[in-house]
Protein backbone atom coordinates (compact mmCIF):
# COMPACT_ATOMS: atom_id res chain seq x y z
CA UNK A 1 1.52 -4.55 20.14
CA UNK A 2 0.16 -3.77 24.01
CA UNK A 3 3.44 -5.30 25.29
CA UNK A 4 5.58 -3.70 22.95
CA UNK A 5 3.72 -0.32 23.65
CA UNK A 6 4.30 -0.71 27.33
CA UNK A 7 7.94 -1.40 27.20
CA UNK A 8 8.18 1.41 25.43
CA UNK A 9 6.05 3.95 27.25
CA UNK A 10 6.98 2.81 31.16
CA UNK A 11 10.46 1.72 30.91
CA UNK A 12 10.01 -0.92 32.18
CA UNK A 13 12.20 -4.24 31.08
CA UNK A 14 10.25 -6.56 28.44
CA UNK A 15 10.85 -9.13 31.25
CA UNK A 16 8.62 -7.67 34.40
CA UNK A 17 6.03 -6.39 31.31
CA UNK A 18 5.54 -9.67 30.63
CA UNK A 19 5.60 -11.38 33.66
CA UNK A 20 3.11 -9.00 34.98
CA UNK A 21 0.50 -9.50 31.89
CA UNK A 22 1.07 -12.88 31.76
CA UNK A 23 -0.16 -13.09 36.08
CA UNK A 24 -2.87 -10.72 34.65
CA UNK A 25 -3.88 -12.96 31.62
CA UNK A 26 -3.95 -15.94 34.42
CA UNK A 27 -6.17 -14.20 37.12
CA UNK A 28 -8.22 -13.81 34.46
CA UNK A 29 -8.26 -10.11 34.51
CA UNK A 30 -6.87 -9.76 30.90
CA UNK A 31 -8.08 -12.06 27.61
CA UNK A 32 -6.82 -12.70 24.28
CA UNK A 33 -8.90 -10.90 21.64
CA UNK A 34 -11.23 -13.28 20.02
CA UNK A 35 -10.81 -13.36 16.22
CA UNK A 36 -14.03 -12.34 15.56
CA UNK A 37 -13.25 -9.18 17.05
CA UNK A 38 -10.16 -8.01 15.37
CA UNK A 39 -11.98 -6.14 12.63
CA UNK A 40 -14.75 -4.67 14.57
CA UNK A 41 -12.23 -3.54 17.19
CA UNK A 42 -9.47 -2.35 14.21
CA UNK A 43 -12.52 -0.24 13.09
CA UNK A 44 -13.34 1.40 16.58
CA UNK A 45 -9.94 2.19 17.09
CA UNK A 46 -9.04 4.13 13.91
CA UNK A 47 -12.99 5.83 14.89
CA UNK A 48 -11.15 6.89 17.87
CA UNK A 49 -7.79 7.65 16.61
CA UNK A 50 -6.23 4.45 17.88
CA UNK A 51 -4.23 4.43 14.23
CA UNK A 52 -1.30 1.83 16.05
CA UNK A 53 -3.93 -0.19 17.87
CA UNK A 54 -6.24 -0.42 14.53
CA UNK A 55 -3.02 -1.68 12.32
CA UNK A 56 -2.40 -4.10 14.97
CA UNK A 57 -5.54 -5.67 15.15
CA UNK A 58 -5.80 -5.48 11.11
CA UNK A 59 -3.09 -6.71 10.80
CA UNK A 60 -3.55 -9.67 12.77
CA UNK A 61 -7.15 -10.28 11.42
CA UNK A 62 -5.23 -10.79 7.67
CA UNK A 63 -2.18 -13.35 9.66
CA UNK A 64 -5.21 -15.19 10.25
CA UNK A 65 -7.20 -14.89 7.00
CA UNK A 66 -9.56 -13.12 8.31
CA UNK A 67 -11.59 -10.53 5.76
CA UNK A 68 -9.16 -10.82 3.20
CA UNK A 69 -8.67 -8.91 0.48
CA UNK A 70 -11.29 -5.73 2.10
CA UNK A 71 -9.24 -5.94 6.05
CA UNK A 72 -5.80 -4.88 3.43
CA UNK A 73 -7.82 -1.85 2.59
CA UNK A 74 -9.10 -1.18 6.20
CA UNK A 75 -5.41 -1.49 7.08
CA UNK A 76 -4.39 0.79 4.63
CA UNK A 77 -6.38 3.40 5.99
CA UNK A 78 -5.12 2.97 9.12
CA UNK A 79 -1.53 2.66 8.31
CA UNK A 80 -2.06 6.39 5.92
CA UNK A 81 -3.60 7.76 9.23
CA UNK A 82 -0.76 6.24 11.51
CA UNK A 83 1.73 8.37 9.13
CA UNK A 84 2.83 5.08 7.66
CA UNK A 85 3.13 5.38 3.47
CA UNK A 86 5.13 2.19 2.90
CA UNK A 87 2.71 0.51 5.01
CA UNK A 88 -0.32 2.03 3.46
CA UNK A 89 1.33 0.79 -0.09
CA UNK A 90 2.09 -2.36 1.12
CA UNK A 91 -1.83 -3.24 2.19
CA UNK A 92 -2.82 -1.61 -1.20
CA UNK A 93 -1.31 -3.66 -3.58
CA UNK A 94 -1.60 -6.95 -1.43
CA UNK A 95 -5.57 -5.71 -1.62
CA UNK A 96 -4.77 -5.28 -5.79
CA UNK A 97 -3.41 -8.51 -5.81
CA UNK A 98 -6.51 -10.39 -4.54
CA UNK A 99 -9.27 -8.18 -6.53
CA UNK A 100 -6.59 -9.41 -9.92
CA UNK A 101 -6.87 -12.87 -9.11
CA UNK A 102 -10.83 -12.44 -8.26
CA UNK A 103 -11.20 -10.37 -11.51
CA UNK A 104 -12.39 -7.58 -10.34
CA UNK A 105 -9.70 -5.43 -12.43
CA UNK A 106 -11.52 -1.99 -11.63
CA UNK A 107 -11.07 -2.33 -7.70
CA UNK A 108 -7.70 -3.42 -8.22
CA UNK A 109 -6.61 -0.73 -10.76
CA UNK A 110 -8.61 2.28 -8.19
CA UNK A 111 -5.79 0.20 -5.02
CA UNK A 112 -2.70 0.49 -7.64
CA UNK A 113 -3.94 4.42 -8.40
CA UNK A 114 -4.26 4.86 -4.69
CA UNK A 115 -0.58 3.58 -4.04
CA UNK A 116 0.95 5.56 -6.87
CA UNK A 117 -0.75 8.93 -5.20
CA UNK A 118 0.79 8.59 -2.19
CA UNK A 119 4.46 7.99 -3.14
CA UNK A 120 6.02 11.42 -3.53
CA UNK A 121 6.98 12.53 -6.87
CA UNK A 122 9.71 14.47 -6.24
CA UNK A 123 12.55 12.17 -6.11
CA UNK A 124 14.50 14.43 -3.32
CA UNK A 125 11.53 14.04 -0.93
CA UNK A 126 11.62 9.65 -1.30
CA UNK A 127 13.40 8.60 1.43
CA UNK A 128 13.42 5.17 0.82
CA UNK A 129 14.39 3.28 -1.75
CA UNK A 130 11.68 0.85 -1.10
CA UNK A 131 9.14 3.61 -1.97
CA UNK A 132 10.76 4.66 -5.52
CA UNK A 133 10.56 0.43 -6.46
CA UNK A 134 6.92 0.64 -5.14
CA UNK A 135 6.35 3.26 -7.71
CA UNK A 136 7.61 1.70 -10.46
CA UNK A 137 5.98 -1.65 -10.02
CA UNK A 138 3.12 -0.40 -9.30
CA UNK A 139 3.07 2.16 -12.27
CA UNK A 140 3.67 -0.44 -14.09
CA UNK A 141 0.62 -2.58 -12.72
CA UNK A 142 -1.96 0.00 -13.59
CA UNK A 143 -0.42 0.42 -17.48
CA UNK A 144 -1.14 -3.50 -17.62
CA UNK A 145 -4.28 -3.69 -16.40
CA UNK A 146 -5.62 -0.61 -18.05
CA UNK A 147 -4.53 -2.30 -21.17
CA UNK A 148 -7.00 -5.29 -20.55
């Protein structure tokens, strides 16, 4: 994410970016995050407004395992405040799946609910069709579980 954000922001080719934070990294004047600081660090950077930086390190705390299923909801936040609905659905019902397979139905049905709220109802403002198949399955979802 840092690289990627400084390529962007300077200019710069992806080649001198990381050349120079790899001669930082070795001078030991930049270090790797430490796993057990993704979440606390995700958490102070959607506290500060750091939405990209917080889905990052979320992001990467759930490649690893890490706080799985509650780090899908964290990320959801910060994806919704990051302007990022497919995202935010995304984290949602991979948060729903876990609480189904734990049986905790009510957690997973409040996820699905969440998902369905954001995905615009008026089929002129879905851009993608990626968020209209969201809907459905996850309509879908809820009616099943509510039925248990």
């Amino acid at each position: 994410m840092l690289f990627r954000s400084i390529v962007e922001q300077t200019g710069l080719p992806e080649f001198t970016v990381y050349k120079a934070l790899s001669q930082l990294v070795d001078a030991g004047f930049v270090a790797p995050v430490s796993p057990d600081d993704l979440v606390p660090l995700g958490q102070q950077c959607l506290e500060q407004g750091r939405t990209q930086e917080a889905v990052h390190l979320f992001e990467r705390a759930l490649e690893l395992g890490i706080g799985v299923p509650a780090v899908h909801s964290m990320a959801a936040e910060a994806c919704r405040a990051a302007g990022e609905p497919e995202r935010t659905i995304y984290h949602w019902q991979c948060e729903a799946e876990y609480r189904i397979g734990d049986g905790d139905l009510k957690t997973a049905c409040e996820r699905l609910a969440q998902a369905i709220a954001l995905v615009p109802t008026d089929l002129a403002d879905r851009k993608s069709t990626r968020l209209n198949s969201s809907h459905l399955v996850i309509s879908y979802a809820v009616f099943c579980l509510k039925k248990k």
